[in-house]
PDB file of N, CA and C in Angstrom:
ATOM      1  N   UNK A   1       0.839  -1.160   0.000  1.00  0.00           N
ATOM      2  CA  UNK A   1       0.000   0.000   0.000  1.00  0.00           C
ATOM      3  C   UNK A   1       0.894   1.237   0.000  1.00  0.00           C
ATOM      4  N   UNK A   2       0.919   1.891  -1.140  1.00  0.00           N
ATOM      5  CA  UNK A   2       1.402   3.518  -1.118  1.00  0.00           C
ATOM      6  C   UNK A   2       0.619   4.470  -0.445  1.00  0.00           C
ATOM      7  N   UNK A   3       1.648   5.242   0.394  1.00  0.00           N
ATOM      8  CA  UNK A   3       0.826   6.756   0.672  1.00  0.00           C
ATOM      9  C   UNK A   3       0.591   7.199  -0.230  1.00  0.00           C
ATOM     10  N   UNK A   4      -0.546   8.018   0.486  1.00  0.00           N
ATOM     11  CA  UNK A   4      -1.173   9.393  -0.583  1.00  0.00           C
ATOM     12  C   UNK A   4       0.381  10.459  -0.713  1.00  0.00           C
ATOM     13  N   UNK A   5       0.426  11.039  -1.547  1.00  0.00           N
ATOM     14  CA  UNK A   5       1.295  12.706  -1.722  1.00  0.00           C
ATOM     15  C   UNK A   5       0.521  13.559  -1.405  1.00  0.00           C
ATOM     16  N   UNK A   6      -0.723  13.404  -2.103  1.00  0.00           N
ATOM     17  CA  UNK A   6      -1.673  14.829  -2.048  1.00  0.00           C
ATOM     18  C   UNK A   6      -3.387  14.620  -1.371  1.00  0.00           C
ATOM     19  N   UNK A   7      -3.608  15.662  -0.637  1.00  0.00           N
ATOM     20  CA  UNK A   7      -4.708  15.443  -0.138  1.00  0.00           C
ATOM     21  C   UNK A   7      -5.801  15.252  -1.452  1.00  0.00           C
ATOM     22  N   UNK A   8      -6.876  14.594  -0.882  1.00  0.00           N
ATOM     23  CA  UNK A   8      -7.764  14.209  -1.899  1.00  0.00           C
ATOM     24  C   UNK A   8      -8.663  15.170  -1.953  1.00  0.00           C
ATOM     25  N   UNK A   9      -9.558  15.562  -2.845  1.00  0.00           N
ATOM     26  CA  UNK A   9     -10.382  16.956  -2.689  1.00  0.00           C
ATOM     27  C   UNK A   9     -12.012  15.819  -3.221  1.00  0.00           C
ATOM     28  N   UNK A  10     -12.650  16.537  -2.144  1.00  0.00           N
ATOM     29  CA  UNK A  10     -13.958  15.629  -2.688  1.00  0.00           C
ATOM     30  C   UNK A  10     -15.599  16.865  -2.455  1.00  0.00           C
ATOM     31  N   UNK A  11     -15.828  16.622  -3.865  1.00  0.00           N
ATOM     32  CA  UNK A  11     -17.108  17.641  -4.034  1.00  0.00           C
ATOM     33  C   UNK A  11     -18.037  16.885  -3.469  1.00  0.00           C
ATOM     34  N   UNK A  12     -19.480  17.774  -2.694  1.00  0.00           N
ATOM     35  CA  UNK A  12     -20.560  16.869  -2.323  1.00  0.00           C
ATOM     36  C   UNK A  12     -21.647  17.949  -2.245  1.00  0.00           C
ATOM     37  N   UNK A  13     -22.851  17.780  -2.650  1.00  0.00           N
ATOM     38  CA  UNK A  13     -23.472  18.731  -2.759  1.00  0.00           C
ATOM     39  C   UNK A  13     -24.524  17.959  -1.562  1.00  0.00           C
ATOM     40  N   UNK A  14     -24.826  19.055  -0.342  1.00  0.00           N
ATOM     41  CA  UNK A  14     -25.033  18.592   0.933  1.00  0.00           C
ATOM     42  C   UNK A  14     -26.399  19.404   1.038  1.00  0.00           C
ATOM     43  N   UNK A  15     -27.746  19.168   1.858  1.00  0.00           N
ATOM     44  CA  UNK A  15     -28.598  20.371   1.631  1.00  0.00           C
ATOM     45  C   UNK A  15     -28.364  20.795   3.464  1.00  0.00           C
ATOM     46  N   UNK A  16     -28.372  19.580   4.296  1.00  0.00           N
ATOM     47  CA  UNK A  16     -27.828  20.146   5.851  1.00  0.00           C
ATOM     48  C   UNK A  16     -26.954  19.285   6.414  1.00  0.00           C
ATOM     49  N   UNK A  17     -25.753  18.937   6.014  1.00  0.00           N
ATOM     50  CA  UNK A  17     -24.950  18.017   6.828  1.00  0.00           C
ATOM     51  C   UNK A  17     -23.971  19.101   7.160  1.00  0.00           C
ATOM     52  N   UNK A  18     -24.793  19.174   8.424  1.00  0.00           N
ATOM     53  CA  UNK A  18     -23.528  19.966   8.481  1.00  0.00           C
ATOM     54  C   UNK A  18     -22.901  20.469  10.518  1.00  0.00           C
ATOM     55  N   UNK A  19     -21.542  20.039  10.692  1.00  0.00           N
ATOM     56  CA  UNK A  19     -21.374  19.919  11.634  1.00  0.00           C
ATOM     57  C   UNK A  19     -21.063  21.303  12.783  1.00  0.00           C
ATOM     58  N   UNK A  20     -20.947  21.959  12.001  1.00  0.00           N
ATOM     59  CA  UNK A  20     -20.722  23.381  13.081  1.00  0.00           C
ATOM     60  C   UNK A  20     -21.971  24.178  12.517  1.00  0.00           C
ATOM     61  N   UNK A  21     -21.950  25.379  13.458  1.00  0.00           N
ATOM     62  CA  UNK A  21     -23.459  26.231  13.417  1.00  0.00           C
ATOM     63  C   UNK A  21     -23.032  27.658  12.502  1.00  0.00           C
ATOM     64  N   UNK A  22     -21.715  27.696  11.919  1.00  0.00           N
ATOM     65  CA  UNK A  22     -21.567  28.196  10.612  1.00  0.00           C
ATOM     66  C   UNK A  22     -22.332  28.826   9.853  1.00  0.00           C
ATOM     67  N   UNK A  23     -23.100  27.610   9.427  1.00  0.00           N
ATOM     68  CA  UNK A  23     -24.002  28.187   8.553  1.00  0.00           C
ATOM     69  C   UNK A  23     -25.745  28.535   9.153  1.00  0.00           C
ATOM     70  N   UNK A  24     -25.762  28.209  10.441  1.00  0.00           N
ATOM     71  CA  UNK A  24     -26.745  29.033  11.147  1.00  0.00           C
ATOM     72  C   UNK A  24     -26.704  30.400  11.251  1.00  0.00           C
ATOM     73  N   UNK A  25     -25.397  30.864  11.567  1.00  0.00           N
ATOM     74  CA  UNK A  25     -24.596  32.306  12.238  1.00  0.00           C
ATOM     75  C   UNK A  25     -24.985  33.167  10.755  1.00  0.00           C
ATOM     76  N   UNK A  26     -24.255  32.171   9.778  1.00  0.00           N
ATOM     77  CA  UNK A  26     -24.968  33.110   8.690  1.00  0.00           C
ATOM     78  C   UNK A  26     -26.420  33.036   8.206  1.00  0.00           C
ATOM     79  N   UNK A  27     -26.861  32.412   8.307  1.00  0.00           N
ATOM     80  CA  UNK A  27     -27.841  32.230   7.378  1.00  0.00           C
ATOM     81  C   UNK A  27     -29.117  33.353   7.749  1.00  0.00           C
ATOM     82  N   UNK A  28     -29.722  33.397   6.738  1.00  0.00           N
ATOM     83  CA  UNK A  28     -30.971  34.452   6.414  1.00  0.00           C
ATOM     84  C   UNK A  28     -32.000  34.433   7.195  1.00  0.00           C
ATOM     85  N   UNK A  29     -32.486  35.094   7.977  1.00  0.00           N
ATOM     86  CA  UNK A  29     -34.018  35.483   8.774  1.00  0.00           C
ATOM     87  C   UNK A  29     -35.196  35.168   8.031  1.00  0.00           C
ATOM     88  N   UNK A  30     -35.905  34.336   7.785  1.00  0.00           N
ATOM     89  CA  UNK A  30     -36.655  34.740   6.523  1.00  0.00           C
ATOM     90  C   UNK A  30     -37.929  35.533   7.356  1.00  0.00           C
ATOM     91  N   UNK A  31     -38.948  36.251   6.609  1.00  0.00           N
ATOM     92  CA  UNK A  31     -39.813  37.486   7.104  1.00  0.00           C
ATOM     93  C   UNK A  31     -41.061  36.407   7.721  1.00  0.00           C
ATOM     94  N   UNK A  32     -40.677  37.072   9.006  1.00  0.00           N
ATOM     95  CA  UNK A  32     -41.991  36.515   9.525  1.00  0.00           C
ATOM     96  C   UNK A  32     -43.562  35.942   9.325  1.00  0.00           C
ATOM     97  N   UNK A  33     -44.015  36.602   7.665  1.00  0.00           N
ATOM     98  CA  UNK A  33     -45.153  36.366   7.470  1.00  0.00           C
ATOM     99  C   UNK A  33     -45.068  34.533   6.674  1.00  0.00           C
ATOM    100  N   UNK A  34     -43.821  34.330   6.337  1.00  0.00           N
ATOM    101  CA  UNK A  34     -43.596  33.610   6.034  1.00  0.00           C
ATOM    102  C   UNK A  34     -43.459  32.247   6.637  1.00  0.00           C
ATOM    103  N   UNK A  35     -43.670  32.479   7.808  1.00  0.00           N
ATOM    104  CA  UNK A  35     -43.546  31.129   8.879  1.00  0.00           C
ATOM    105  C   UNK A  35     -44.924  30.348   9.163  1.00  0.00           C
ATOM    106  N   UNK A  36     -45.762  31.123   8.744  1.00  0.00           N
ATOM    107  CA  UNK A  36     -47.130  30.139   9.609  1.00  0.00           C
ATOM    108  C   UNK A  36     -46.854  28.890   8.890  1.00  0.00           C
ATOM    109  N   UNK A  37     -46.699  29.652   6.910  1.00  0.00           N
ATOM    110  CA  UNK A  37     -47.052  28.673   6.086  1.00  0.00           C
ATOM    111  C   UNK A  37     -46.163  27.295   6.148  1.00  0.00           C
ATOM    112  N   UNK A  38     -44.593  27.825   6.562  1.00  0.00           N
ATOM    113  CA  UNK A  38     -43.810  26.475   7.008  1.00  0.00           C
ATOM    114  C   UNK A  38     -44.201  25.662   8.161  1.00  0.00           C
ATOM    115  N   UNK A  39     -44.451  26.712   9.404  1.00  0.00           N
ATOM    116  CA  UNK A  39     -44.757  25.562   9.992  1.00  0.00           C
ATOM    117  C   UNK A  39     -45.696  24.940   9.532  1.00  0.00           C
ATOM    118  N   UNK A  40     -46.832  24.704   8.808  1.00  0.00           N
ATOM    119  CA  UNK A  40     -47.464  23.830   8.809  1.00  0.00           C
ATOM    120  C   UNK A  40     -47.572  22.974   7.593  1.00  0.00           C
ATOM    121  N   UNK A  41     -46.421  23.178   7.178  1.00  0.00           N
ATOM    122  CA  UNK A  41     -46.327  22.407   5.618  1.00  0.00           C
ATOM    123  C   UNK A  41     -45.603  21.170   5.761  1.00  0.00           C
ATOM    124  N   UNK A  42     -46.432  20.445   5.156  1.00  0.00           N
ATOM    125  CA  UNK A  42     -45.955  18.936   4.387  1.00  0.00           C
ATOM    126  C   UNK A  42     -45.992  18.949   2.722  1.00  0.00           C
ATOM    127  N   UNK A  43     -45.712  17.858   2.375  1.00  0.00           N
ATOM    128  CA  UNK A  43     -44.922  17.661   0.625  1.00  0.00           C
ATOM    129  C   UNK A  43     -46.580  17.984   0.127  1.00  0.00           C
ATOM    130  N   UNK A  44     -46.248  18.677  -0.865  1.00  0.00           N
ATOM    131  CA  UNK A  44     -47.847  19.230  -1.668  1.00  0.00           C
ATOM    132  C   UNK A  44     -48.298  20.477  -0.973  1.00  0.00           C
ATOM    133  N   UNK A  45     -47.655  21.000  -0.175  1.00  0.00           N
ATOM    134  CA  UNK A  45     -48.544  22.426   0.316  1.00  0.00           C
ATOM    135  C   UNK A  45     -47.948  23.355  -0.969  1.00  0.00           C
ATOM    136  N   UNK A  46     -49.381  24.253  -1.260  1.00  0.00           N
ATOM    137  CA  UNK A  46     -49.057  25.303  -1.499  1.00  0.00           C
ATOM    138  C   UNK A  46     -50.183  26.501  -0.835  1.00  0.00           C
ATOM    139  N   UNK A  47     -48.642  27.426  -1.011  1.00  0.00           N
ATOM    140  CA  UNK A  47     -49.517  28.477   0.074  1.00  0.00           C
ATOM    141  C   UNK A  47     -48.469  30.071  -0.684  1.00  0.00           C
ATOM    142  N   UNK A  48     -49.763  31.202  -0.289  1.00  0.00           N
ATOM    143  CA  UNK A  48     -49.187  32.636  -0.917  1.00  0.00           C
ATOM    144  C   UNK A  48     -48.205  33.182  -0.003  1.00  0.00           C
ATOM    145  N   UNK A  49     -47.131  33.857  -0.339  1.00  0.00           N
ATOM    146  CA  UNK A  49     -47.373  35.221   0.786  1.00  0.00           C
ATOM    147  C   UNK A  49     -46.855  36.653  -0.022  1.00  0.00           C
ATOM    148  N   UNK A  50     -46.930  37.346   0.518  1.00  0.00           N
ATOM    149  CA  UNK A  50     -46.549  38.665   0.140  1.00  0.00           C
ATOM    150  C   UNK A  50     -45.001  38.597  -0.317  1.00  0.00           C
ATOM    151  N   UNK A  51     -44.568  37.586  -0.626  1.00  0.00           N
ATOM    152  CA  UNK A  51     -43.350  37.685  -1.222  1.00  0.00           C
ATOM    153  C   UNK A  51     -43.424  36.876  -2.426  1.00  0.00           C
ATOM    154  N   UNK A  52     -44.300  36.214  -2.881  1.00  0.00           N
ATOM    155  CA  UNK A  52     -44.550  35.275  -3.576  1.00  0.00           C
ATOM    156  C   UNK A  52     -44.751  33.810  -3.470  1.00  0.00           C
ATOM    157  N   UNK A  53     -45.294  32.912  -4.367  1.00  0.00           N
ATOM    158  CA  UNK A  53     -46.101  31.486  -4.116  1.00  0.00           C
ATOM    159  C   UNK A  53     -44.778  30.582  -3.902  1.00  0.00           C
ATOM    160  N   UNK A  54     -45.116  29.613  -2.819  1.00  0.00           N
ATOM    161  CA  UNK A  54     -44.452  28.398  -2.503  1.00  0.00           C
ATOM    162  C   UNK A  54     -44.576  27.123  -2.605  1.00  0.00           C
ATOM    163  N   UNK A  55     -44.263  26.727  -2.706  1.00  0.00           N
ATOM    164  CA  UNK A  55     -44.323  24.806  -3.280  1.00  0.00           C
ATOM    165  C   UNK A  55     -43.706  24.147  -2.305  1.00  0.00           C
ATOM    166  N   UNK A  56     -44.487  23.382  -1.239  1.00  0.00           N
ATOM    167  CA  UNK A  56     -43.675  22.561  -0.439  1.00  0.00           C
ATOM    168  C   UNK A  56     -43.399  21.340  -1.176  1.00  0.00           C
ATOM    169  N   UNK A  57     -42.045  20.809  -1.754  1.00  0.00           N
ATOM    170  CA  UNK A  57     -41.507  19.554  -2.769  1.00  0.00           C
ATOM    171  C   UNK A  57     -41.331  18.862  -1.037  1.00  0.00           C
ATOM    172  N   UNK A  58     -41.020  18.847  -0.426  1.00  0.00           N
ATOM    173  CA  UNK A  58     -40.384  17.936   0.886  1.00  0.00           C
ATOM    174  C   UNK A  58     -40.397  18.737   1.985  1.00  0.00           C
ATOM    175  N   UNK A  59     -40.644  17.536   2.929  1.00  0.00           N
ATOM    176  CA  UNK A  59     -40.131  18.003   4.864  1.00  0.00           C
ATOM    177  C   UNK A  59     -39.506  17.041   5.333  1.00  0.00           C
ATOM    178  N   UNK A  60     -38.649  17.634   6.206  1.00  0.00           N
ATOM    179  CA  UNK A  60     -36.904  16.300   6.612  1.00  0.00           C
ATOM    180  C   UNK A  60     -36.567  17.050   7.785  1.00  0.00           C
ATOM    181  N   UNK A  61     -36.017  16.079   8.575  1.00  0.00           N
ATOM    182  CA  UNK A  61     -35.467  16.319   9.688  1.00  0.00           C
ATOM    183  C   UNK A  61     -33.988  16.703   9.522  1.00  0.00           C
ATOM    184  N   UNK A  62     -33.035  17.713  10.049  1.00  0.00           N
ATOM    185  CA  UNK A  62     -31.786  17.984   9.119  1.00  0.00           C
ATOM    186  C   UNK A  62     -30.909  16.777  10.357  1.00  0.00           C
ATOM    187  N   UNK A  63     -30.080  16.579   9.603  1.00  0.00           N
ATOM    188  CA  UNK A  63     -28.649  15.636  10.725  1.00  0.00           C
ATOM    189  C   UNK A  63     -28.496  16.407  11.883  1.00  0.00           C
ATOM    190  N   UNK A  64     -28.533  17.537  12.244  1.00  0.00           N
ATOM    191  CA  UNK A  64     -28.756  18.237  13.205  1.00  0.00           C
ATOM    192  C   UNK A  64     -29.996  18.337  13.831  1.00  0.00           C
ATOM    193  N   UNK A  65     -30.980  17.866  13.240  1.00  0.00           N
ATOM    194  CA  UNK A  65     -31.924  17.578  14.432  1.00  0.00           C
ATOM    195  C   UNK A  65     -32.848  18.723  13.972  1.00  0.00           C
ATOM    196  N   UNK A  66     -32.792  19.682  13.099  1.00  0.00           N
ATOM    197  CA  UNK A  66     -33.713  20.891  12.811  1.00  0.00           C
ATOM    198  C   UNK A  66     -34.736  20.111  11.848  1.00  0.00           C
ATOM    199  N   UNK A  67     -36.347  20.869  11.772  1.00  0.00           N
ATOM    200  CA  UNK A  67     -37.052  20.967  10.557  1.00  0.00           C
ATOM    201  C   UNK A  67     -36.358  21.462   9.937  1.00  0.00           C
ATOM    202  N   UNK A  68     -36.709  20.924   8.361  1.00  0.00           N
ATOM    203  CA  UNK A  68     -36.436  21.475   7.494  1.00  0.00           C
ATOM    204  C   UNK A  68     -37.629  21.267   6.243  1.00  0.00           C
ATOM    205  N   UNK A  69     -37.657  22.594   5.379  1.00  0.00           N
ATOM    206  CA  UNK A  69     -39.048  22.389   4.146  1.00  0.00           C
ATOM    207  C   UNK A  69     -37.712  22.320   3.111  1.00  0.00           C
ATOM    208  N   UNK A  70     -37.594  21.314   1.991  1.00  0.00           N
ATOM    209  CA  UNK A  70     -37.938  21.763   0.554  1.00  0.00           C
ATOM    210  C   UNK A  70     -38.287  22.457  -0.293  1.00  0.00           C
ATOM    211  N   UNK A  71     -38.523  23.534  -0.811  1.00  0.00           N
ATOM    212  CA  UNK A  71     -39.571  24.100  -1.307  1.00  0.00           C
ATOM    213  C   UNK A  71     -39.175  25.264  -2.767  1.00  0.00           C
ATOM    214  N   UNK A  72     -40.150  25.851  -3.250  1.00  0.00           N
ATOM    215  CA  UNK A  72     -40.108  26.361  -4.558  1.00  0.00           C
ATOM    216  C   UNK A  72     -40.894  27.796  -4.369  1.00  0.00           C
ATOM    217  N   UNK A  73     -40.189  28.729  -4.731  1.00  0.00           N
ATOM    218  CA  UNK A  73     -40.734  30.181  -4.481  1.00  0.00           C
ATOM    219  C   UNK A  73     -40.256  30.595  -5.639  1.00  0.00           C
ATOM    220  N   UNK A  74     -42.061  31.264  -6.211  1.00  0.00           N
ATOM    221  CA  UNK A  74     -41.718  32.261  -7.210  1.00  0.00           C
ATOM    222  C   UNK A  74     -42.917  33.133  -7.280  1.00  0.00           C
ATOM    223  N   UNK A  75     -42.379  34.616  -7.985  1.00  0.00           N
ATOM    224  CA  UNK A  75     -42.269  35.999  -7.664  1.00  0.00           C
ATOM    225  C   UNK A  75     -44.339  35.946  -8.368  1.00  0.00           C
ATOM    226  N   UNK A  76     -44.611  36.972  -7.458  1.00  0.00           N
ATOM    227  CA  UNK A  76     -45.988  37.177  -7.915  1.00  0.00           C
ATOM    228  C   UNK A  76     -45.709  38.102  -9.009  1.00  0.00           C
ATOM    229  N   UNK A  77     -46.821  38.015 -10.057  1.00  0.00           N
ATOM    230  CA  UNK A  77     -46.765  38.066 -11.536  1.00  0.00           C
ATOM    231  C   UNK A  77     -47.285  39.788 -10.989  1.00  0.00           C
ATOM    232  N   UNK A  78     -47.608  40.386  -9.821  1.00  0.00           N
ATOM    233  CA  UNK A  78     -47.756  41.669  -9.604  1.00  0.00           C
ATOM    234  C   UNK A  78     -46.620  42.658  -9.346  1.00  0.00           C
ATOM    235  N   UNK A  79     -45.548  41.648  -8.932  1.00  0.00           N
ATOM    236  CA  UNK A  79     -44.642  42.478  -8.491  1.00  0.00           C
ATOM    237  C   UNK A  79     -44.830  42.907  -7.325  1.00  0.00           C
ATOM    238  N   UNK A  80     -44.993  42.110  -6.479  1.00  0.00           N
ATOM    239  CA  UNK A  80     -45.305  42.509  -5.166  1.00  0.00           C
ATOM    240  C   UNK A  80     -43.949  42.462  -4.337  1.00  0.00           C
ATOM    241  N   UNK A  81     -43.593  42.813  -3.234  1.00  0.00           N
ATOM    242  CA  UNK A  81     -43.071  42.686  -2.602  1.00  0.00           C
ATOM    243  C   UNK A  81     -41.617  41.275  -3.060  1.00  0.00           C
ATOM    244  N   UNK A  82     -40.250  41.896  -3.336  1.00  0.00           N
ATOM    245  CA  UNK A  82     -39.252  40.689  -3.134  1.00  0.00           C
ATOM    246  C   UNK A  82     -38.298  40.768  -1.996  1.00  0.00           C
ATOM    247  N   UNK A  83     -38.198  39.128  -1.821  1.00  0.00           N
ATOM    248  CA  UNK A  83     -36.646  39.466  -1.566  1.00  0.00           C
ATOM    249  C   UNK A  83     -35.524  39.190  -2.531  1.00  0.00           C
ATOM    250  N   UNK A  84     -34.419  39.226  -2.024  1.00  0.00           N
ATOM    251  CA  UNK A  84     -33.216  39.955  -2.833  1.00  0.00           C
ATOM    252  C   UNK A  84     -32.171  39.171  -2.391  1.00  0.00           C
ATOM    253  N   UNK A  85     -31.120  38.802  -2.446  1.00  0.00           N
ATOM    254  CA  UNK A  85     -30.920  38.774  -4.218  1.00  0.00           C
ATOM    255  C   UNK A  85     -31.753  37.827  -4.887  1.00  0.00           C
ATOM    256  N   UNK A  86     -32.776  38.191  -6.051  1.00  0.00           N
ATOM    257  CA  UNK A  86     -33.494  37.265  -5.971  1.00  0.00           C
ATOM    258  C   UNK A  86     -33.157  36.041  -7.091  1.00  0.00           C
ATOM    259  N   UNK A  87     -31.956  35.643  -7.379  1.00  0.00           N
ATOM    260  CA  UNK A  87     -31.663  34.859  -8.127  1.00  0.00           C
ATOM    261  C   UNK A  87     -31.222  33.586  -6.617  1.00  0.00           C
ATOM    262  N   UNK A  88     -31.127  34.421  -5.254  1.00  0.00           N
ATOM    263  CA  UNK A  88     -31.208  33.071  -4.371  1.00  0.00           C
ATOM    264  C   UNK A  88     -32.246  32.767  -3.988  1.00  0.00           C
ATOM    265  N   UNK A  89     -33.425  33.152  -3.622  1.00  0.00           N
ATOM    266  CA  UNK A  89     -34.226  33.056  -2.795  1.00  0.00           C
ATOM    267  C   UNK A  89     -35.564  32.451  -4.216  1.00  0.00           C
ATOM    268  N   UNK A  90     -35.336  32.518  -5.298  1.00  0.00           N
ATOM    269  CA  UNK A  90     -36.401  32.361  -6.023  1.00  0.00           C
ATOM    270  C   UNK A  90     -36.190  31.253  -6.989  1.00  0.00           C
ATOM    271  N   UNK A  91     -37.275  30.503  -7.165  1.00  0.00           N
ATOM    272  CA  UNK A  91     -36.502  29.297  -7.695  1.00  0.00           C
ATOM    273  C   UNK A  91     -36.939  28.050  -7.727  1.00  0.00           C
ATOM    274  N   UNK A  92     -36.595  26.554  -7.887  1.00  0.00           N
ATOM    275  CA  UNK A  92     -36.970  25.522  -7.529  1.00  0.00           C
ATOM    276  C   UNK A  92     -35.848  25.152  -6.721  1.00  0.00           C
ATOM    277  N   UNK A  93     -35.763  23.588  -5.236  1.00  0.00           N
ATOM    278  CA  UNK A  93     -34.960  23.299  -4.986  1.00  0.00           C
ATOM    279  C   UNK A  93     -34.275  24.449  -3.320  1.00  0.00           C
ATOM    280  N   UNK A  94     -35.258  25.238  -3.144  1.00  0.00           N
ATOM    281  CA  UNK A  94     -34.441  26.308  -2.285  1.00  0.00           C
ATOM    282  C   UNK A  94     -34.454  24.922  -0.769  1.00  0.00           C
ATOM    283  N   UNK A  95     -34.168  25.642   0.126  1.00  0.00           N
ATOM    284  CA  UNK A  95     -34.805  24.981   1.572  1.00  0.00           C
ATOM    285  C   UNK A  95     -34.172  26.371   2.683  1.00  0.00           C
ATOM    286  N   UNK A  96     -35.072  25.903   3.393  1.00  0.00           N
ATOM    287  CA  UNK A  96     -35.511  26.502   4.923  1.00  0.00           C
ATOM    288  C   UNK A  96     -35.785  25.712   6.269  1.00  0.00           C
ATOM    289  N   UNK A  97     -34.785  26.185   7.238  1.00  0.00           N
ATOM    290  CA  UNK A  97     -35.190  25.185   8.411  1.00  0.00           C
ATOM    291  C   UNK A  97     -35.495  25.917   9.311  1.00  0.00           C
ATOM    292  N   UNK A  98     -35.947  25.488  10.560  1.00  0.00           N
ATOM    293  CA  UNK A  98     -36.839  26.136  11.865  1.00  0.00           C
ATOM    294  C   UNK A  98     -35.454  25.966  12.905  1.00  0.00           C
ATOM    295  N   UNK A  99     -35.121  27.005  13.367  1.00  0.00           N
ATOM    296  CA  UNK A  99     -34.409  26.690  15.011  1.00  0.00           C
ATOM    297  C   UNK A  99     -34.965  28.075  15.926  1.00  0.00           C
ATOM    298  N   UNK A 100     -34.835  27.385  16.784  1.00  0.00           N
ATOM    299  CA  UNK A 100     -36.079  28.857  18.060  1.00  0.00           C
ATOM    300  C   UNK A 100     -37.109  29.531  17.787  1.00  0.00           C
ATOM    301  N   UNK A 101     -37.942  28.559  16.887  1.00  0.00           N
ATOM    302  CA  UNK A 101     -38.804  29.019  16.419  1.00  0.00           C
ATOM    303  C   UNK A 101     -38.844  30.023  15.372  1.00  0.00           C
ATOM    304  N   UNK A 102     -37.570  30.277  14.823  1.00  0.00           N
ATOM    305  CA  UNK A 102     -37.802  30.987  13.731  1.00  0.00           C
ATOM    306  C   UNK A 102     -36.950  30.251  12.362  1.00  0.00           C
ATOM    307  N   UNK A 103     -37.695  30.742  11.169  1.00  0.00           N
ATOM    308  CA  UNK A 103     -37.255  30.228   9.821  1.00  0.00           C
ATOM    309  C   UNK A 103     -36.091  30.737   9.259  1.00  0.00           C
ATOM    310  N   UNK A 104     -35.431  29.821   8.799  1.00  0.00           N
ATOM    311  CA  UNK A 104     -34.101  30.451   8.432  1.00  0.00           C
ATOM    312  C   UNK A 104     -33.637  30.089   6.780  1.00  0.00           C
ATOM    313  N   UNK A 105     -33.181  30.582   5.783  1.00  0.00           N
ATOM    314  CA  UNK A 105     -33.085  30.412   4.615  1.00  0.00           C
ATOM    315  C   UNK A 105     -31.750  29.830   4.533  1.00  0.00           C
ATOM    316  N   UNK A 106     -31.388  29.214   4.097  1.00  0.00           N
ATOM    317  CA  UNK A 106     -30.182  28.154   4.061  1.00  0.00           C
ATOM    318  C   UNK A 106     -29.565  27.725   2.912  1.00  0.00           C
ATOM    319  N   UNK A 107     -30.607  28.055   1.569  1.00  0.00           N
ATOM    320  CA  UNK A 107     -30.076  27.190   0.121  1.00  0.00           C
ATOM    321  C   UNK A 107     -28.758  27.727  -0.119  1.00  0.00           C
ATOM    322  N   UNK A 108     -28.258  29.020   0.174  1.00  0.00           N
ATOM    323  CA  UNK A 108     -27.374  29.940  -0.552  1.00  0.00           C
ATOM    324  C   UNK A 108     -26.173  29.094   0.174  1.00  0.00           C
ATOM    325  N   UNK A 109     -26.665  29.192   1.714  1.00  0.00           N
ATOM    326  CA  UNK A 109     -25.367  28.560   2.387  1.00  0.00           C
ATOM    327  C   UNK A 109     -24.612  27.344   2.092  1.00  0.00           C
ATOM    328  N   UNK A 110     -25.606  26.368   1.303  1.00  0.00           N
ATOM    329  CA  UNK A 110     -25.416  24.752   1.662  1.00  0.00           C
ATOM    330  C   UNK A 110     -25.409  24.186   0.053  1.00  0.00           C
ATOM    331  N   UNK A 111     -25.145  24.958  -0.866  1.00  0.00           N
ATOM    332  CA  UNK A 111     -25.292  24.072  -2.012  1.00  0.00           C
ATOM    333  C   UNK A 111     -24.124  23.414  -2.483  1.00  0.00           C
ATOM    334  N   UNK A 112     -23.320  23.797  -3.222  1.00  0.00           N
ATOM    335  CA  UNK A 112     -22.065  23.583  -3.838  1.00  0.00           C
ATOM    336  C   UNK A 112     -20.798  23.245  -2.856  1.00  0.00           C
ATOM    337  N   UNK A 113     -20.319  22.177  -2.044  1.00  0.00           N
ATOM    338  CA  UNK A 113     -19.130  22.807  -0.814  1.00  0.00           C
ATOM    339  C   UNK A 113     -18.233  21.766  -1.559  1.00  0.00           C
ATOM    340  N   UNK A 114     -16.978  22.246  -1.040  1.00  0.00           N
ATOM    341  CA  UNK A 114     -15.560  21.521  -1.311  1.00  0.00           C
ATOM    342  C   UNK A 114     -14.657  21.543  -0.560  1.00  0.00           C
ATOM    343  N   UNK A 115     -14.432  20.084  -0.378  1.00  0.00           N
ATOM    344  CA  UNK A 115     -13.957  19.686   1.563  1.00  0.00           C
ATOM    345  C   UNK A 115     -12.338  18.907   0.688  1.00  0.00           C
ATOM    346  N   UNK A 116     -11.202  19.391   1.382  1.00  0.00           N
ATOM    347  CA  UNK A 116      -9.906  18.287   1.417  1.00  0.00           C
ATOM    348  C   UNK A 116     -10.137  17.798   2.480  1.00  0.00           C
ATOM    349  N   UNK A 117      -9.670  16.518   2.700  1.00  0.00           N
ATOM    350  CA  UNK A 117      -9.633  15.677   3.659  1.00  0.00           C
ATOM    351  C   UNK A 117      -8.561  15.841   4.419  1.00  0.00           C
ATOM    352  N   UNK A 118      -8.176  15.877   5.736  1.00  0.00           N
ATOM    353  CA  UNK A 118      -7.336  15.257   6.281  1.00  0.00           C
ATOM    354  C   UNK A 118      -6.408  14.337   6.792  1.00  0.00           C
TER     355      UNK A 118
END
């Protein structure tokens, strides 16, 4: 058996594995009006809000132990109210999890990561 020379680099596209609170510290507030509809969503909800329509695709428990929704937000055809930047927040594929009772936006944080090993 040869040693390695070089650390190995390994892509993984993760939606919450994730071991430090990192990406809690950062992650997004989402607007309060926006929470009833998570909390009470399972796969097939759809529901409005003043930021635009949502698609619950899934609900999962994260490796950390948080709710988490699945889900699909896009912009009311009025132009109502966004958030921003809205090439993150709008979309298919986003997710959002619950800690202290409040919703937190997470897709931006957790998509694409690239870990060397030790």
């Amino acid at each position: 058996m040869s040693a390695c020379t070089s650390v190995p680099e390994v892509s993984a596209q993760r939606p919450l594995i994730e071991q430090s609170q990192v990406a809690y510290t950062n992650a997004e507030l989402l607007p309060e009006s926006m929470w009833i509809g998570f909390n009470q969503a399972y796969k097939g909800t759809q529901f409005s809000t003043e930021y635009g329509q949502v698609l619950v695709e899934n609900t999962y428990v994260s490796a950390m132990g948080r709710w988490c929704v699945a889900f699909s937000l896009f912009e009311h055809q009025d132009g109502q109210q966004l958030l921003n930047p809205k090439s993150d927040y709008y979309g298919n594929n986003r997710r959002a999890c619950k800690d202290s009772d409040k919703w937190f936006f997470i897709t931006p944080l957790m998509q694409n990561n690239n870990y060397k090993g030790t």
